[in-house]
N, C-alpha and C. Protein backbone atom coordinates (compact mmCIF):
# COMPACT_ATOMS: atom_id res chain seq x y z
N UNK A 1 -14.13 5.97 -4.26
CA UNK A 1 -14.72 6.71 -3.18
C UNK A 1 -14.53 5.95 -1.88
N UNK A 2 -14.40 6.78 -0.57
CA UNK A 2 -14.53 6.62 0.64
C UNK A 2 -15.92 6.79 1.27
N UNK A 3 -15.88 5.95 2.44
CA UNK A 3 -16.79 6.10 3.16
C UNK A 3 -17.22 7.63 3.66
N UNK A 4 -15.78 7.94 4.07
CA UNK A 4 -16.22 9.37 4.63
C UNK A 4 -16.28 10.23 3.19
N UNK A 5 -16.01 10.23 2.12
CA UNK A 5 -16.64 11.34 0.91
C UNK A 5 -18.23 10.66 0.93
N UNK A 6 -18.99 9.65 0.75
CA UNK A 6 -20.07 9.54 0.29
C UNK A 6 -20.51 10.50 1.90
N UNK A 7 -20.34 10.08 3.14
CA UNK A 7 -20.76 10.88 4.26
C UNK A 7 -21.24 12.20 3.83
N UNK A 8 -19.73 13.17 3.21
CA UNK A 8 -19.79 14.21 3.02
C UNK A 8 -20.81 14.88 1.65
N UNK A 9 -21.08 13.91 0.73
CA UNK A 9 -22.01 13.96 0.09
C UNK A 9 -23.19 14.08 0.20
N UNK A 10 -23.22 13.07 1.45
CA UNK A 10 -24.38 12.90 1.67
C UNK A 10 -25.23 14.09 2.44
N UNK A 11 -24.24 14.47 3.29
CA UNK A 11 -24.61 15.85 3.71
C UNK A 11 -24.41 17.24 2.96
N UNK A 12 -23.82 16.67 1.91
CA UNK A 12 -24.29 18.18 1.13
C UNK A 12 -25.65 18.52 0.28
N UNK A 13 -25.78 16.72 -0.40
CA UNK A 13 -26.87 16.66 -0.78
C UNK A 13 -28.21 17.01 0.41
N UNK A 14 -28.45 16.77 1.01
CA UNK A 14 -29.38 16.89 2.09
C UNK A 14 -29.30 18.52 2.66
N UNK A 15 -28.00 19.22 2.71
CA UNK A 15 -28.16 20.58 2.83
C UNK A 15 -28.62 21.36 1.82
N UNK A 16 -28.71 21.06 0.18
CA UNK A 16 -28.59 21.95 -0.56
C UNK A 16 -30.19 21.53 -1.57
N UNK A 17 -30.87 19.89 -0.89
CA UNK A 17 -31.64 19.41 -1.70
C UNK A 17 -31.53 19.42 -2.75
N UNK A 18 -30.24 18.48 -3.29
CA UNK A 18 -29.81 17.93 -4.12
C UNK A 18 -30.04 16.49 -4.21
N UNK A 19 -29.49 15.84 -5.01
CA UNK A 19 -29.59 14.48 -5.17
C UNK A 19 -28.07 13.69 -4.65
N UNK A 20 -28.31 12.66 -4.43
CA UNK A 20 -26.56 11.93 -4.41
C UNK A 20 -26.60 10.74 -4.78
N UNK A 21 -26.12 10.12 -5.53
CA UNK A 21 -25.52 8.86 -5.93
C UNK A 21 -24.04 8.46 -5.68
N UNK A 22 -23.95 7.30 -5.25
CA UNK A 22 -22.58 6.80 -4.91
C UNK A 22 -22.64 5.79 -4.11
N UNK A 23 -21.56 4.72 -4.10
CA UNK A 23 -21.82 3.80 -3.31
C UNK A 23 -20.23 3.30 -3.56
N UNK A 24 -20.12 2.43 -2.54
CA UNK A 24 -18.32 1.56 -2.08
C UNK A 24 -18.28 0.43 -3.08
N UNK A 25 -19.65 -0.13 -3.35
CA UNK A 25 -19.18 -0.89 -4.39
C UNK A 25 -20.20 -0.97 -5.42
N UNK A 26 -19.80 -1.63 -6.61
CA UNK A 26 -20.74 -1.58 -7.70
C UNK A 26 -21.59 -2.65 -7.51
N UNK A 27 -22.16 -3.52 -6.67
CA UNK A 27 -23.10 -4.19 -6.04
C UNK A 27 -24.06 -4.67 -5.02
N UNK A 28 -25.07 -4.76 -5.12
CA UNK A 28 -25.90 -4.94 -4.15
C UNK A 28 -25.61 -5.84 -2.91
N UNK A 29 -24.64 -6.85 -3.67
CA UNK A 29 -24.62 -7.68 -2.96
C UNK A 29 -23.77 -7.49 -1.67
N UNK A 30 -22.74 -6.71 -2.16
CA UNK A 30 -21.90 -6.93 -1.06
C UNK A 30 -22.38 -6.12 0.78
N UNK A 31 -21.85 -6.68 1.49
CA UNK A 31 -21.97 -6.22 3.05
C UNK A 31 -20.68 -5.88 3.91
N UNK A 32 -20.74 -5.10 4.69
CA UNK A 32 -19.16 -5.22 4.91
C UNK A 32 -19.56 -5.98 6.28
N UNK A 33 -18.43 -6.78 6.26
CA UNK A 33 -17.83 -7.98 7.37
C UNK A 33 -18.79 -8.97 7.41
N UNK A 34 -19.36 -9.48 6.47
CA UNK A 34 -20.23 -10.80 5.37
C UNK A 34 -19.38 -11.25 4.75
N UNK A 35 -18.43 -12.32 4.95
CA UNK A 35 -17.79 -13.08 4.31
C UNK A 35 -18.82 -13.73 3.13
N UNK A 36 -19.56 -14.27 3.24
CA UNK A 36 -20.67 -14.78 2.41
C UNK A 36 -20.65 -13.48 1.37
N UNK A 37 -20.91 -12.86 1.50
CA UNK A 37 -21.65 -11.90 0.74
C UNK A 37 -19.77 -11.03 0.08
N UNK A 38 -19.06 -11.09 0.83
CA UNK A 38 -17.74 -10.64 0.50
C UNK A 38 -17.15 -11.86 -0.78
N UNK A 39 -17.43 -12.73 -0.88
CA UNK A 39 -16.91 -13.52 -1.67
C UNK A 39 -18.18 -13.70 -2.78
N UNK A 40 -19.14 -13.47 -2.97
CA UNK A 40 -20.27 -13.50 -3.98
C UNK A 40 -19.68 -12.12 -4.84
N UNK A 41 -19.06 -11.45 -4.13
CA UNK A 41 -18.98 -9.82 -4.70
C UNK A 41 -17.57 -10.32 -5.29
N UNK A 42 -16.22 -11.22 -5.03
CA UNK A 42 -15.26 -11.06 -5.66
C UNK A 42 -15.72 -12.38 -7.02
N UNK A 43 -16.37 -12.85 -7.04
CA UNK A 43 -16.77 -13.91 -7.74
C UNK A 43 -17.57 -12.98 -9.13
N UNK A 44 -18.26 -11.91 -9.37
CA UNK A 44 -18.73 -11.39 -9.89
C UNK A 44 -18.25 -9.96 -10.77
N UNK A 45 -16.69 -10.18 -9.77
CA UNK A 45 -16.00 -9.37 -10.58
C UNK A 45 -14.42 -10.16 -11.14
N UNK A 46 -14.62 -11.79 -11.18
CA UNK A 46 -13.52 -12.07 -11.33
C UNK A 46 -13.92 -12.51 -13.33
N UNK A 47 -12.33 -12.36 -13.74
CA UNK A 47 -12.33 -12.24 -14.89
C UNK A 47 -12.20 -11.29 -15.97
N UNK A 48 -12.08 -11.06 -17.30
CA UNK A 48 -11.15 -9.15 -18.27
C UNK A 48 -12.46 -8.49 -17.74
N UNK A 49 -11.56 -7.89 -17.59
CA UNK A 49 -12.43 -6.28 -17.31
C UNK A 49 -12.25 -4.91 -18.58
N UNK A 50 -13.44 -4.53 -19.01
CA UNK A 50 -12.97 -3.94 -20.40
C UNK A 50 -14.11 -2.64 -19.78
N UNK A 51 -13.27 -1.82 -20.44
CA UNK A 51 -13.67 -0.45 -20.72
C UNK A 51 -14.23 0.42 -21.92
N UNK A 52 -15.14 1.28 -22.16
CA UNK A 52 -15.63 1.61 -23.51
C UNK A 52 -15.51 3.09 -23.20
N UNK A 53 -14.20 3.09 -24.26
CA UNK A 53 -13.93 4.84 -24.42
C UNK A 53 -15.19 5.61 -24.44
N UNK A 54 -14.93 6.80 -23.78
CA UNK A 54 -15.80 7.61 -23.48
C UNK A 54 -15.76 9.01 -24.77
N UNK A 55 -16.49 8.83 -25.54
CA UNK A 55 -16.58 9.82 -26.47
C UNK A 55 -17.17 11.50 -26.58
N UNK A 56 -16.51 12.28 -25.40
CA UNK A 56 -16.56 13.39 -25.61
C UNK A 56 -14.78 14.30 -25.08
N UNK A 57 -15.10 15.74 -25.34
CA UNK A 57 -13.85 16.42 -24.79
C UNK A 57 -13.96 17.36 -24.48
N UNK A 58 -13.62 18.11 -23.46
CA UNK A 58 -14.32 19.23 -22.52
C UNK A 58 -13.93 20.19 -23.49
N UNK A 59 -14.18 21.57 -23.47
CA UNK A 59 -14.02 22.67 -23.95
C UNK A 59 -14.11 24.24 -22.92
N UNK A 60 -14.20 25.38 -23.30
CA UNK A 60 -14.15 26.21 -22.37
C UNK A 60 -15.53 26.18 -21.98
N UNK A 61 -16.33 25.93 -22.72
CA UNK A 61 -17.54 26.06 -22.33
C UNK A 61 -18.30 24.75 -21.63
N UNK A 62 -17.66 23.97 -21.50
CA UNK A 62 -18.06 22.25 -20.91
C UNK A 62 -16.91 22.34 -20.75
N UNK A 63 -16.33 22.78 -19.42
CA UNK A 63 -14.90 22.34 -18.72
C UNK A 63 -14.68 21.06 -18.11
N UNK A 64 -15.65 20.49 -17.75
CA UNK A 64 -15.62 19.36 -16.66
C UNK A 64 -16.42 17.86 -17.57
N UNK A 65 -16.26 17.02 -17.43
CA UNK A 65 -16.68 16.01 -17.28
C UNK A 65 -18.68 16.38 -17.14
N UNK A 66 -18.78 16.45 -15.99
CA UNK A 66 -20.30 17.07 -15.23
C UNK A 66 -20.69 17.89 -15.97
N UNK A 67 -20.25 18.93 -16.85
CA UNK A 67 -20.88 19.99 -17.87
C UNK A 67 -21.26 19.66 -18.73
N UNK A 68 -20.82 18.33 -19.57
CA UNK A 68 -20.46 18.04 -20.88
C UNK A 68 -22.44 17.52 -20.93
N UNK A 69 -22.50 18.19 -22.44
CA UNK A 69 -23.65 17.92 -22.73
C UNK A 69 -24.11 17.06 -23.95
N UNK A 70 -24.89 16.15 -24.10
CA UNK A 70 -25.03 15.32 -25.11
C UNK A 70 -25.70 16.52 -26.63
N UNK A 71 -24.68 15.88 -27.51
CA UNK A 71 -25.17 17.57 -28.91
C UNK A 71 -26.55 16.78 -28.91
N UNK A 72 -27.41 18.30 -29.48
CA UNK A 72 -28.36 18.25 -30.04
C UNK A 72 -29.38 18.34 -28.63
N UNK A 73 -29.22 17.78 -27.29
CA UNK A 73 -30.05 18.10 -26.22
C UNK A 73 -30.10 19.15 -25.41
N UNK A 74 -29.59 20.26 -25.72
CA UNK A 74 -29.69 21.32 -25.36
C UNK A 74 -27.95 21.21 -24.06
């Protein structure tokens, strides 16, 4: 994500009273133009980076990612 999509999020959420989540980075820590704080953030992501397959698969009826519903919770 970009700065200007979370923007645009942000104003959709707020037009439609919705919710929004999103952010530039996956930490608190970081600041932009905080060297301090720019290097705490590459320090925390240095080293394997692993991924855990995601166990579902859309269908016509859960097309998207966002539809997909956990079985058994309605």
């Amino acid at each position: 994500m970009n700065r200007q999509a979370l923007r645009i999020a942000r104003e959709v959420a707020d037009d439609t009273g919705t919710l929004m989540a999103g952010n530039i980075c996956n930490s608190t820590v970081y600041q932009t133009g905080d060297k301090e704080s720019i290097e705490k953030t590459k320090a925390m992501f240095k080293g394997p980076i692993a991924a855990v397959p995601v166990p579902y698969r859309t269908t016509s009826k859960q097309p998207t990612f966002f539809s997909v519903t956990v079985p058994g919770t309605g």
